[in-house]
C-alpha atoms as a PDB file:
ATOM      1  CA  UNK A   1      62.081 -35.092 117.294  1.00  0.00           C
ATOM      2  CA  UNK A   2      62.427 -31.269 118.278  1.00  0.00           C
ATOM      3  CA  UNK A   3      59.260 -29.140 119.057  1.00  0.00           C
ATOM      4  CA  UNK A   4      57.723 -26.972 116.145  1.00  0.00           C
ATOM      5  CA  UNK A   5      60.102 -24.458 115.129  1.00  0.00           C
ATOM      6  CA  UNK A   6      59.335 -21.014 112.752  1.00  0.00           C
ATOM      7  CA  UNK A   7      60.162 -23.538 110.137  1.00  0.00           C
ATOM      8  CA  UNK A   8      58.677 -26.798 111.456  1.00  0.00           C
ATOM      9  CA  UNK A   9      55.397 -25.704 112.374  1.00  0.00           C
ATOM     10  CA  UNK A  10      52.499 -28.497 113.276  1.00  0.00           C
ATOM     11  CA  UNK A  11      50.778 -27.381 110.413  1.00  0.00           C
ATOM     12  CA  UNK A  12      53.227 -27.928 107.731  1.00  0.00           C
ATOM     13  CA  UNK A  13      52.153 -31.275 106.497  1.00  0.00           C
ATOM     14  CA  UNK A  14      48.882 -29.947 105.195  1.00  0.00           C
ATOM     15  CA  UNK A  15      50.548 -28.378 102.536  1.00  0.00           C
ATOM     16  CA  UNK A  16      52.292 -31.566 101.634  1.00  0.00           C
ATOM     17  CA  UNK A  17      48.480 -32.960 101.690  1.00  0.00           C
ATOM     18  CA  UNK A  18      47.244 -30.298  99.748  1.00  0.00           C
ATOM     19  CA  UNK A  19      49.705 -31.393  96.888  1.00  0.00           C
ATOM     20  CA  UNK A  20      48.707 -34.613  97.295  1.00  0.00           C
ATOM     21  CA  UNK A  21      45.292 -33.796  96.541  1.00  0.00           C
ATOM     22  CA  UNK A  22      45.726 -31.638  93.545  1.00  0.00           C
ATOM     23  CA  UNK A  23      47.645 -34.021  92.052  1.00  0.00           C
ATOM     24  CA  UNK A  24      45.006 -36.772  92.316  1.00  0.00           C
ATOM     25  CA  UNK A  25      41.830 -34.819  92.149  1.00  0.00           C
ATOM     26  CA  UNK A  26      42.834 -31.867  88.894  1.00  0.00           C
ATOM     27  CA  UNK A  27      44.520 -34.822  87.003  1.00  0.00           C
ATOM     28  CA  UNK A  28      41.392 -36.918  87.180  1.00  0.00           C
ATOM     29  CA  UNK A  29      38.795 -33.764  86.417  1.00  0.00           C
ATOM     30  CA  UNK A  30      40.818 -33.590  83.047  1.00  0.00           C
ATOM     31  CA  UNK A  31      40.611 -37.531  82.398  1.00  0.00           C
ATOM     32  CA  UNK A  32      37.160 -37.320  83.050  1.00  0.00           C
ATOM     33  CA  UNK A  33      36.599 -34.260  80.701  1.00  0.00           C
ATOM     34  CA  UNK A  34      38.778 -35.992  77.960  1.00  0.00           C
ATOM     35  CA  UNK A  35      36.654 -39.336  78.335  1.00  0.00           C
ATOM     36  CA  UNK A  36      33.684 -37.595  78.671  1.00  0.00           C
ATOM     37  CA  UNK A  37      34.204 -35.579  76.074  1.00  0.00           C
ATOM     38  CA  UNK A  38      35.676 -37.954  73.249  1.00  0.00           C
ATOM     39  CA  UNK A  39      33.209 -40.649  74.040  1.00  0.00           C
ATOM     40  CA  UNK A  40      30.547 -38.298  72.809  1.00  0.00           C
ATOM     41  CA  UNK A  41      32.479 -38.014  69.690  1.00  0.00           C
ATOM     42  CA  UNK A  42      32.908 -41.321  69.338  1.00  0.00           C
ATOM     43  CA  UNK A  43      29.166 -42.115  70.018  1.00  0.00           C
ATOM     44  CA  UNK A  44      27.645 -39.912  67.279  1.00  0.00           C
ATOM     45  CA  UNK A  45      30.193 -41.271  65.256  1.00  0.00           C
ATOM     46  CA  UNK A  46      29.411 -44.901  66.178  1.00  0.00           C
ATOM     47  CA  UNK A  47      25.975 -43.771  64.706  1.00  0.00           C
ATOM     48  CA  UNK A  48      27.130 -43.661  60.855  1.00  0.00           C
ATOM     49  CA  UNK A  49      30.414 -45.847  61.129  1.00  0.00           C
ATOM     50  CA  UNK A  50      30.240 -48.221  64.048  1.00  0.00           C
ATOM     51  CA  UNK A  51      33.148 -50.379  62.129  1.00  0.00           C
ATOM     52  CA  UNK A  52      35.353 -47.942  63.607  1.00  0.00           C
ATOM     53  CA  UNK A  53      34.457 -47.312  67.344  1.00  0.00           C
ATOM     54  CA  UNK A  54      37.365 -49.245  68.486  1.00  0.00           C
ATOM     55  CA  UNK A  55      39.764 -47.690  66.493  1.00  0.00           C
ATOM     56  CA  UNK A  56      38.605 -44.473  67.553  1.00  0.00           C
ATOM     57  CA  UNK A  57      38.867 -45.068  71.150  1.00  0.00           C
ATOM     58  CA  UNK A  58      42.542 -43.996  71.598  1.00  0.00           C
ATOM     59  CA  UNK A  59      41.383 -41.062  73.183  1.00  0.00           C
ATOM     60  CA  UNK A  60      39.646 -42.314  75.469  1.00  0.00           C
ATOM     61  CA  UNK A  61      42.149 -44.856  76.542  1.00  0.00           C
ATOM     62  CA  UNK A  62      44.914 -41.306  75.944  1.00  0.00           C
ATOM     63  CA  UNK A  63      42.493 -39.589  78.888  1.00  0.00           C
ATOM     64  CA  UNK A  64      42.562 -42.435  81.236  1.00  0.00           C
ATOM     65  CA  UNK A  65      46.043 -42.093  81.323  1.00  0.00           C
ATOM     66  CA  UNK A  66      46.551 -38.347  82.395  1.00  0.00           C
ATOM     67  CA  UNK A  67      44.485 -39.962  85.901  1.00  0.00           C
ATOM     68  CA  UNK A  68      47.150 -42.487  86.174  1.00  0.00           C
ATOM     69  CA  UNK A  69      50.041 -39.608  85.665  1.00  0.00           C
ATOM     70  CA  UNK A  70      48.057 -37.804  88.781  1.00  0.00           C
ATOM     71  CA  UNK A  71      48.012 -41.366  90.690  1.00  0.00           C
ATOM     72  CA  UNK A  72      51.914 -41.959  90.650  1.00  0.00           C
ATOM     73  CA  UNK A  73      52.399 -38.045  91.665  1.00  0.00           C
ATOM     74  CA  UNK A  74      49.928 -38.394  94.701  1.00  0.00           C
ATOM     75  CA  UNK A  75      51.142 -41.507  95.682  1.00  0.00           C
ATOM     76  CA  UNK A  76      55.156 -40.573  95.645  1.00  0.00           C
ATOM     77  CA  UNK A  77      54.020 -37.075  97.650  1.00  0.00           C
ATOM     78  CA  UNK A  78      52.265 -39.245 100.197  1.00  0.00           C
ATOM     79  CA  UNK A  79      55.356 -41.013 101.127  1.00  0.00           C
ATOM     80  CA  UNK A  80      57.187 -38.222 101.716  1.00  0.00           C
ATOM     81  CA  UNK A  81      54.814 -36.644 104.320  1.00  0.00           C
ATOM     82  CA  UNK A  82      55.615 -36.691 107.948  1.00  0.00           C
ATOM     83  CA  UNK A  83      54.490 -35.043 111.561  1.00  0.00           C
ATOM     84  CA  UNK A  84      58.116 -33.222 111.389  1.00  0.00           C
ATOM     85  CA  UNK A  85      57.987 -31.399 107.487  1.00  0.00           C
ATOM     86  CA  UNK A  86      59.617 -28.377 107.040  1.00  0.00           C
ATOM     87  CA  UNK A  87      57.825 -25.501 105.723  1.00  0.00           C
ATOM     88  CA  UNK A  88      60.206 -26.061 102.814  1.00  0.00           C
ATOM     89  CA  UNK A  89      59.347 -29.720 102.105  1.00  0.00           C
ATOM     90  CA  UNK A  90      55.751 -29.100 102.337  1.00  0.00           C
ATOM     91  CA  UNK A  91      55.467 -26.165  99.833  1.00  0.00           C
ATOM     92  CA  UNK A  92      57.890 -28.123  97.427  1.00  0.00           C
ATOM     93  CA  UNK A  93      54.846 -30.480  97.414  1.00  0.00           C
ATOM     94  CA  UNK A  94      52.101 -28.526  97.028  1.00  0.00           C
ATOM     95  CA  UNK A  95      54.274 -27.302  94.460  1.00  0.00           C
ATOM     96  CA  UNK A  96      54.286 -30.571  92.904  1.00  0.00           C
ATOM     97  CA  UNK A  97      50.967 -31.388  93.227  1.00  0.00           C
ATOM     98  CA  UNK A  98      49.759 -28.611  91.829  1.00  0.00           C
ATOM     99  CA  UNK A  99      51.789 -28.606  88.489  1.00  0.00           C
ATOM    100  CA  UNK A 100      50.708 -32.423  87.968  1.00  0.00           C
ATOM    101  CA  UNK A 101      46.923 -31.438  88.802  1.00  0.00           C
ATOM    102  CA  UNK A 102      46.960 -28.612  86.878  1.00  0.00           C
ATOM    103  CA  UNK A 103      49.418 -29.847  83.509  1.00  0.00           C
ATOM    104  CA  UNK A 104      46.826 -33.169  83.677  1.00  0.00           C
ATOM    105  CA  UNK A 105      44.260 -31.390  83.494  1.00  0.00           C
ATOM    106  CA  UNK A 106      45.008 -29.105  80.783  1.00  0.00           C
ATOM    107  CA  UNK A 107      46.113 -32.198  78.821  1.00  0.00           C
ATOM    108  CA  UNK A 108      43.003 -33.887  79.406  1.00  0.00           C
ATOM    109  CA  UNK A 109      41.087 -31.070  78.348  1.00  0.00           C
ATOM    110  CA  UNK A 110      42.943 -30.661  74.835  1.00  0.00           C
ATOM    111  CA  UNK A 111      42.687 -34.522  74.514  1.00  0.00           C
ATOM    112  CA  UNK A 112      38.790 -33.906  74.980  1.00  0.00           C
ATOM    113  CA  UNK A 113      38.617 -31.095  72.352  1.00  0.00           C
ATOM    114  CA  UNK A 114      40.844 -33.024  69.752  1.00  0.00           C
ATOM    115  CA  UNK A 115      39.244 -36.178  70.714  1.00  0.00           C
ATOM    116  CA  UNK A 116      35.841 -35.326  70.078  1.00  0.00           C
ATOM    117  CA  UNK A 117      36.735 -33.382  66.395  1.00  0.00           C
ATOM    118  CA  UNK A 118      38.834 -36.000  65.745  1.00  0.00           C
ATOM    119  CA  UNK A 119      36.859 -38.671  65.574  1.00  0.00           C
ATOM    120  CA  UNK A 120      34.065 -37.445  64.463  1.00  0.00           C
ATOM    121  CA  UNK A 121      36.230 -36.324  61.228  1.00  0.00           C
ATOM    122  CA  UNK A 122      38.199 -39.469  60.777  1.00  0.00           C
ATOM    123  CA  UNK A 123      34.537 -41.014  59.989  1.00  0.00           C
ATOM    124  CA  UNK A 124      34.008 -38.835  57.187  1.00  0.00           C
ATOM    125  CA  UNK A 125      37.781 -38.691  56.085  1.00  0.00           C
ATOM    126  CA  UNK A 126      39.463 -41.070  56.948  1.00  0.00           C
ATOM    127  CA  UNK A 127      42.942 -39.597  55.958  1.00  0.00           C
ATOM    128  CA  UNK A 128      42.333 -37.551  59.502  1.00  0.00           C
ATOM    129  CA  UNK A 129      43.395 -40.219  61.346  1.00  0.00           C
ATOM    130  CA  UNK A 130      46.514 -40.090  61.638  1.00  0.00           C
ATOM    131  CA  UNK A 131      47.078 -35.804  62.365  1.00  0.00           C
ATOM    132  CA  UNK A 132      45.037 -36.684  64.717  1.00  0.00           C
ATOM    133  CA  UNK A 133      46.803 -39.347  66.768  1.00  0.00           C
ATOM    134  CA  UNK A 134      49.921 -36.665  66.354  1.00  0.00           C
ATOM    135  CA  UNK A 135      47.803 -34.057  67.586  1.00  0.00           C
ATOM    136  CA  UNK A 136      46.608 -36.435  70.885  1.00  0.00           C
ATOM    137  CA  UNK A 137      50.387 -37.210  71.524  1.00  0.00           C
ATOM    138  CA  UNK A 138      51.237 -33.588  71.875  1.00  0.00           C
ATOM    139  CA  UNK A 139      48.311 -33.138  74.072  1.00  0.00           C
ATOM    140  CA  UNK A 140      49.344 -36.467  76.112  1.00  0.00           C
ATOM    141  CA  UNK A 141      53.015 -35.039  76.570  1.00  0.00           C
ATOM    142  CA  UNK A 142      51.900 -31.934  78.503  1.00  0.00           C
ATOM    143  CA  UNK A 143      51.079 -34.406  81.202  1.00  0.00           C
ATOM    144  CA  UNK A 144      54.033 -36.322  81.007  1.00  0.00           C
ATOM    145  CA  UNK A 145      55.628 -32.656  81.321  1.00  0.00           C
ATOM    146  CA  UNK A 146      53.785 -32.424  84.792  1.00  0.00           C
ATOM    147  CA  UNK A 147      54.779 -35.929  85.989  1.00  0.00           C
ATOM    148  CA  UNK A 148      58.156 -35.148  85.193  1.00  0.00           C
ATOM    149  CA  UNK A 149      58.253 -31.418  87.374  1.00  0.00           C
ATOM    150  CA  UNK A 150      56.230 -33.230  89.751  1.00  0.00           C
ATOM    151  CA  UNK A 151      58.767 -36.461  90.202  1.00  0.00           C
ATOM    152  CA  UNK A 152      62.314 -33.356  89.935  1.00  0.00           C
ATOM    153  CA  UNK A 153      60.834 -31.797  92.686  1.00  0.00           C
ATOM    154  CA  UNK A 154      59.763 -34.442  94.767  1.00  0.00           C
ATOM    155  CA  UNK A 155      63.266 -35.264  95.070  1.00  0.00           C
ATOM    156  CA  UNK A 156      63.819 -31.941  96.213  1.00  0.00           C
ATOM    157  CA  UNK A 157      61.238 -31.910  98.773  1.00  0.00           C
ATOM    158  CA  UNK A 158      62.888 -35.528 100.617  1.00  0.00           C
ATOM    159  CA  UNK A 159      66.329 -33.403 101.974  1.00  0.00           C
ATOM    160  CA  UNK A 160      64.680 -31.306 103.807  1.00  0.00           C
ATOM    161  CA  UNK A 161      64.010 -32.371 107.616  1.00  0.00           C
ATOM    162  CA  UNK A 162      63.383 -30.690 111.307  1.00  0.00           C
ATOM    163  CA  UNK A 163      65.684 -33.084 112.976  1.00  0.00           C
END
């Protein structure tokens, strides 16, 4: 192992910690908004139909699953993290961490929003149901869309060494 360098610098792997964090902690704010807020819906709902609470917990199990999108991210950036990172490497995963953090939380946010009206209209109509189990999917993919920037650039970030 060399000495820091201009582009090896001691402090490099914070960035590559950074993403780490984003990943985990923005992906689980917008679970916990999209739980939060569909299990609202689905408790005033329970109040007039509790026959169909369990069917109208998809969202919350669709929110819970934006957290685990922000686990796999985290996880796969902490590997990668070393004493000798290259500037390069570590802003490729801050990079990566951020756009999982930041696409799960925006997911779990619209899950929330279309959780809550959701289910709270599929009582009263029950021909709601399924637009809005389309309209969760869409909102579930723009996660996905995160994990899948966040894995393409992780591979990026793995070339790159000091050495």
């Amino acid at each position: 192992m060399s000495g820091p360098t201009v582009y090896c610098p001691v402090y490099s792997p914070l960035f590559g910690a950074l993403g780490c964090a984003a990943a985990i902690a923005l992906s689980c704010f917008g679970a916990a908004y999209g739980t939060a807020k569909s299990g609202v819906g689905i408790a005033t709902m329970g109040v007039l139909r509790p026959d169909l609470v369990l069917k109208n917990a998809l969202p919350v199990v669709m929110a819970g699953i934006i957290g685990i999108y922000g686990l796999v991210v985290a996880v796969l950036l902490s590997s990668g993290l070393s004493r000798d990172m290259t500037l390069f490497a570590s802003f490729i995963q801050l990079a990566a961490g951020l756009g999982q953090g930041l696409s799960g939380l925006a997911a779990g946010y619209a899950i929330g929003v279309v959780g809550d009206a959701g289910v709270r209209g599929s009582a009263q109509q029950p021909r709601l149901y399924v637009g809005m189990i389309l309209i969760l999917i869409f909102a579930e993919v723009l996660g996905l869309y995160g994990l899948i920037v966040g894995l393409i650039l992780n591979t990026r970030a793995n070339g790159a060494s000091c050495t």
